[in-house]
PDB file of N, CA and C in Angstrom:
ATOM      1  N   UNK A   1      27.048   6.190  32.373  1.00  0.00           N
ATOM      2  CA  UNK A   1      25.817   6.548  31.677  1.00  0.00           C
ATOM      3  C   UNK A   1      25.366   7.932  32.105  1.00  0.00           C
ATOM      4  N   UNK A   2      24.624   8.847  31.187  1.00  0.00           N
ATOM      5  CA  UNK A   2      24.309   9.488  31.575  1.00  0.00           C
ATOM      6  C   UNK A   2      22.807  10.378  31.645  1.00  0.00           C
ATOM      7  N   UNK A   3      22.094  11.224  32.140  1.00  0.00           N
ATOM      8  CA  UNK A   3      20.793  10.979  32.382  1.00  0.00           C
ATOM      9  C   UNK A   3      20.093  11.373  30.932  1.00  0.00           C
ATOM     10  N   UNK A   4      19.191  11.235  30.631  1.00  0.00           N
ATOM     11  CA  UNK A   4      18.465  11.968  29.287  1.00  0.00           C
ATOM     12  C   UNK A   4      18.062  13.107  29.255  1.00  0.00           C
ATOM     13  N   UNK A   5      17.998  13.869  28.286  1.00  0.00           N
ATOM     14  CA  UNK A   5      17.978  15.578  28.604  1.00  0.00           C
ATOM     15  C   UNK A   5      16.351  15.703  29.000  1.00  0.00           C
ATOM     16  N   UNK A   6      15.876  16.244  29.716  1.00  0.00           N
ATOM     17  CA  UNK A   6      14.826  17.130  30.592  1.00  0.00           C
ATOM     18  C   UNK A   6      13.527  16.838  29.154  1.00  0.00           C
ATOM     19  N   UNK A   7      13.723  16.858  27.943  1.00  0.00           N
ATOM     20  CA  UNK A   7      13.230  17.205  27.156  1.00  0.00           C
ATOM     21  C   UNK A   7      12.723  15.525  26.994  1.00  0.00           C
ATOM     22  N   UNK A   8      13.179  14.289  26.720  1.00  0.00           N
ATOM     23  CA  UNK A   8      12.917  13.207  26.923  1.00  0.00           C
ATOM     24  C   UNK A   8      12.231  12.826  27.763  1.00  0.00           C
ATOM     25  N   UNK A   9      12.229  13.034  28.970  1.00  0.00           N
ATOM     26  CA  UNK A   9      11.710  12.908  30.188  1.00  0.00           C
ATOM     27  C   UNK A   9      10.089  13.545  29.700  1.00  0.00           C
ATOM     28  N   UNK A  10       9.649  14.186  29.201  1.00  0.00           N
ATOM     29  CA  UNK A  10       8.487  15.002  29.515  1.00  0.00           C
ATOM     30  C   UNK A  10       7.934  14.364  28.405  1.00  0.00           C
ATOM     31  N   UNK A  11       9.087  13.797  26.779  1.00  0.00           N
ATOM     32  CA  UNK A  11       8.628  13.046  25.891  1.00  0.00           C
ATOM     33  C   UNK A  11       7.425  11.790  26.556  1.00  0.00           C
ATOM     34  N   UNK A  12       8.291  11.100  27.361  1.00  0.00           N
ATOM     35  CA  UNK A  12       7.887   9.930  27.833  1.00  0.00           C
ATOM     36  C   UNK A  12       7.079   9.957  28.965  1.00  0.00           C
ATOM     37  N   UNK A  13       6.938  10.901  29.980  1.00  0.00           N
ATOM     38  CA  UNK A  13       5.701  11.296  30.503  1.00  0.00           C
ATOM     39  C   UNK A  13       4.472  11.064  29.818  1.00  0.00           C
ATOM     40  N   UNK A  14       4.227  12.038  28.532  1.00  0.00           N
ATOM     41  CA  UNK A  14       3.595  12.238  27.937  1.00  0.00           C
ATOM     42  C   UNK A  14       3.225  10.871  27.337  1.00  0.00           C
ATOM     43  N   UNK A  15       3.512   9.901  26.866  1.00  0.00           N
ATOM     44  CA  UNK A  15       3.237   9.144  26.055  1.00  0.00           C
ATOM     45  C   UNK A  15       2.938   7.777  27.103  1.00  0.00           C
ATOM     46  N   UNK A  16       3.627   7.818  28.612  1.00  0.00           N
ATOM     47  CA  UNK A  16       2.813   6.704  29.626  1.00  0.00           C
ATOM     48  C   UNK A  16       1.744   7.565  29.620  1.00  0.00           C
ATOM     49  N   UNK A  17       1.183   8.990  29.976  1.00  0.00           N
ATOM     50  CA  UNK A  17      -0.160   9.681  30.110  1.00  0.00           C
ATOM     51  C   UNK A  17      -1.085   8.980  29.250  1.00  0.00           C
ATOM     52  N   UNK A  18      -0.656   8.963  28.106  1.00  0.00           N
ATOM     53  CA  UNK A  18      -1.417   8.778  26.944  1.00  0.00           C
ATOM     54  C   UNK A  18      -1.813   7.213  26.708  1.00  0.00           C
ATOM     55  N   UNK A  19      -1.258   6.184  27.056  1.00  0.00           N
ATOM     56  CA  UNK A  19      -1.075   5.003  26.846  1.00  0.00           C
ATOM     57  C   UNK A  19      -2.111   4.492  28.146  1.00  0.00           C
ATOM     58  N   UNK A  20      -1.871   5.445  29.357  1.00  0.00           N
ATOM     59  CA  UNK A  20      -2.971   4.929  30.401  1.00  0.00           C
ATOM     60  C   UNK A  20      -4.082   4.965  29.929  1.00  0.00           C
ATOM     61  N   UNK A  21      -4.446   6.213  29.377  1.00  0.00           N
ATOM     62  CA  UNK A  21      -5.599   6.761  28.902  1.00  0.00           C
ATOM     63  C   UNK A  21      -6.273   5.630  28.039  1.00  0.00           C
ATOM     64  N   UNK A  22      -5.691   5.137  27.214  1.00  0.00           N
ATOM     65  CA  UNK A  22      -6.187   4.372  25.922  1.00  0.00           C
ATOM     66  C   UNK A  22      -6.833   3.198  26.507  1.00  0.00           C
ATOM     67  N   UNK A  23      -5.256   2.708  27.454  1.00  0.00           N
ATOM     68  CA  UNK A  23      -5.574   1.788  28.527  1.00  0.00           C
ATOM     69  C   UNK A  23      -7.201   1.448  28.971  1.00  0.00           C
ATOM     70  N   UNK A  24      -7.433   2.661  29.487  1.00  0.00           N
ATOM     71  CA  UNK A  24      -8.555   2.656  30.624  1.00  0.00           C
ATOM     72  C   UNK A  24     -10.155   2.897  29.462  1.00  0.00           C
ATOM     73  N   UNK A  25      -9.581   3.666  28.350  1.00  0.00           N
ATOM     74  CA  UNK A  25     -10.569   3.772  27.312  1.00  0.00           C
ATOM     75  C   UNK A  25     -11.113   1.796  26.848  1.00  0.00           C
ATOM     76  N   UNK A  26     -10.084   1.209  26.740  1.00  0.00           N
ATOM     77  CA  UNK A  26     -10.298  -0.255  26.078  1.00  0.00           C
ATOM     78  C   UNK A  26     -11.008  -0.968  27.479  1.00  0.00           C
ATOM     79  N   UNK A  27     -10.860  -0.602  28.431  1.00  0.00           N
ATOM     80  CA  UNK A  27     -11.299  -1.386  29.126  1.00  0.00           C
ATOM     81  C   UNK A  27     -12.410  -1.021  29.771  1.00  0.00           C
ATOM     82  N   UNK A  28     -12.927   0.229  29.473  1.00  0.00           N
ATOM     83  CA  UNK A  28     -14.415   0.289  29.518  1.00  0.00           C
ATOM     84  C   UNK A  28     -14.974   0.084  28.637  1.00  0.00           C
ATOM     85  N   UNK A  29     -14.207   0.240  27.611  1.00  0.00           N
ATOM     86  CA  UNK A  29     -15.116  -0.062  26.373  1.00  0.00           C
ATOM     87  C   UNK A  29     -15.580  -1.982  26.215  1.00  0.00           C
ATOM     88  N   UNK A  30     -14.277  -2.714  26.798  1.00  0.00           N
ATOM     89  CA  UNK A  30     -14.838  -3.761  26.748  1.00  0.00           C
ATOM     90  C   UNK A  30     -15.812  -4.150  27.452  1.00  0.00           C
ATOM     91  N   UNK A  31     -15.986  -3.623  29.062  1.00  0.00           N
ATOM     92  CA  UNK A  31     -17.270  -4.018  30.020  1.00  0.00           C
ATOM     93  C   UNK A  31     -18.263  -3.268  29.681  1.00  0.00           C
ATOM     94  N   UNK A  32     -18.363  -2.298  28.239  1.00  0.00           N
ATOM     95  CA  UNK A  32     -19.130  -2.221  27.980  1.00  0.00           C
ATOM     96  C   UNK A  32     -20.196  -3.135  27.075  1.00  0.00           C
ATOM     97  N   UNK A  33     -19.511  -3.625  26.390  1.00  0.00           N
ATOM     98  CA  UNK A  33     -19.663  -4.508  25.596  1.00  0.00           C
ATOM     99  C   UNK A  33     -20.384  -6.119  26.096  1.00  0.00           C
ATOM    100  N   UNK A  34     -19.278  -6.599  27.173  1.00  0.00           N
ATOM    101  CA  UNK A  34     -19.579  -7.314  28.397  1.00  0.00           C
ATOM    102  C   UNK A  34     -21.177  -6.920  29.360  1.00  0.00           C
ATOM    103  N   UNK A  35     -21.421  -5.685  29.473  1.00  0.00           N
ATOM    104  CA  UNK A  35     -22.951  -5.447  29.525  1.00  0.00           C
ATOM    105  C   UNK A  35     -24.105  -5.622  28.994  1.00  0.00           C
ATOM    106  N   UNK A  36     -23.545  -5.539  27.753  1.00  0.00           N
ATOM    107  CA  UNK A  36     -24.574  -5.194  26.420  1.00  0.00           C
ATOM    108  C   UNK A  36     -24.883  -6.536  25.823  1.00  0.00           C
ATOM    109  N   UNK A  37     -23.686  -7.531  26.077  1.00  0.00           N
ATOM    110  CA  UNK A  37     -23.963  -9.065  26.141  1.00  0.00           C
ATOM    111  C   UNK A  37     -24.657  -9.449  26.849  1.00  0.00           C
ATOM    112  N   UNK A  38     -24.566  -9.358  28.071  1.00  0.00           N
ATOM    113  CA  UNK A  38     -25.373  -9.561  29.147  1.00  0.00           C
ATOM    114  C   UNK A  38     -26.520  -9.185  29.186  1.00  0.00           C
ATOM    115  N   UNK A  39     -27.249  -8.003  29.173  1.00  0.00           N
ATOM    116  CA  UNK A  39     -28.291  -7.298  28.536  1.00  0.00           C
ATOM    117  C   UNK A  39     -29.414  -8.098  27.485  1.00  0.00           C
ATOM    118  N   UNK A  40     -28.879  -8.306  26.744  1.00  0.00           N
ATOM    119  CA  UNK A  40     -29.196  -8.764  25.132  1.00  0.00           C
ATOM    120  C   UNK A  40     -29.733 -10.504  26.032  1.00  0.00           C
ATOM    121  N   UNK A  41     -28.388 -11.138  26.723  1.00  0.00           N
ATOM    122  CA  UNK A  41     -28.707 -12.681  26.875  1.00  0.00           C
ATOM    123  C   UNK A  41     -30.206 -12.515  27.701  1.00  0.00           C
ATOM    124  N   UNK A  42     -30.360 -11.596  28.503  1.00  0.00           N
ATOM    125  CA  UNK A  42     -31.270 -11.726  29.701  1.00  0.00           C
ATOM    126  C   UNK A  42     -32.598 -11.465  29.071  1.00  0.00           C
ATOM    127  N   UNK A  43     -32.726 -10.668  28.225  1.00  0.00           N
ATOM    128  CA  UNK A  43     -33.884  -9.971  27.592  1.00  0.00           C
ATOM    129  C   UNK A  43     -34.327 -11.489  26.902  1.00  0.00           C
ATOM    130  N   UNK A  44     -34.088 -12.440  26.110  1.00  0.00           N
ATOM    131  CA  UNK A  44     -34.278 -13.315  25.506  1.00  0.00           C
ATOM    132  C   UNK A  44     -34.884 -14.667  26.010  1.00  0.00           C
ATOM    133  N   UNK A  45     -34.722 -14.561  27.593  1.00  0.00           N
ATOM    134  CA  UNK A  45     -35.035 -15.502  27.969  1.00  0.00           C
ATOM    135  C   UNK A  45     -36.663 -15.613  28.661  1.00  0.00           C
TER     136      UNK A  45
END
């Protein structure tokens, strides 16, 4: 086998970079959400 050209490598860098990102975007976005539930339940009572 042999290795992938230099140019692949930076492909796929790029696209775990990007995938963390989204990553970490969804998951604030959900405890945001998870707040705002919380928020909303407490105010009501």
């Amino acid at each position: 086998m042999t290795d992938p050209p230099p140019e692949d490598e930076l492909i796929r860098a790029r696209q775990r970079s990007g995938a963390r990102a989204t990553a970490i975007l969804l998951i604030l976005f959900v405890i945001l959400v998870f707040a705002i539930t919380l928020a909303k339940l407490t105010v009501n009572r």
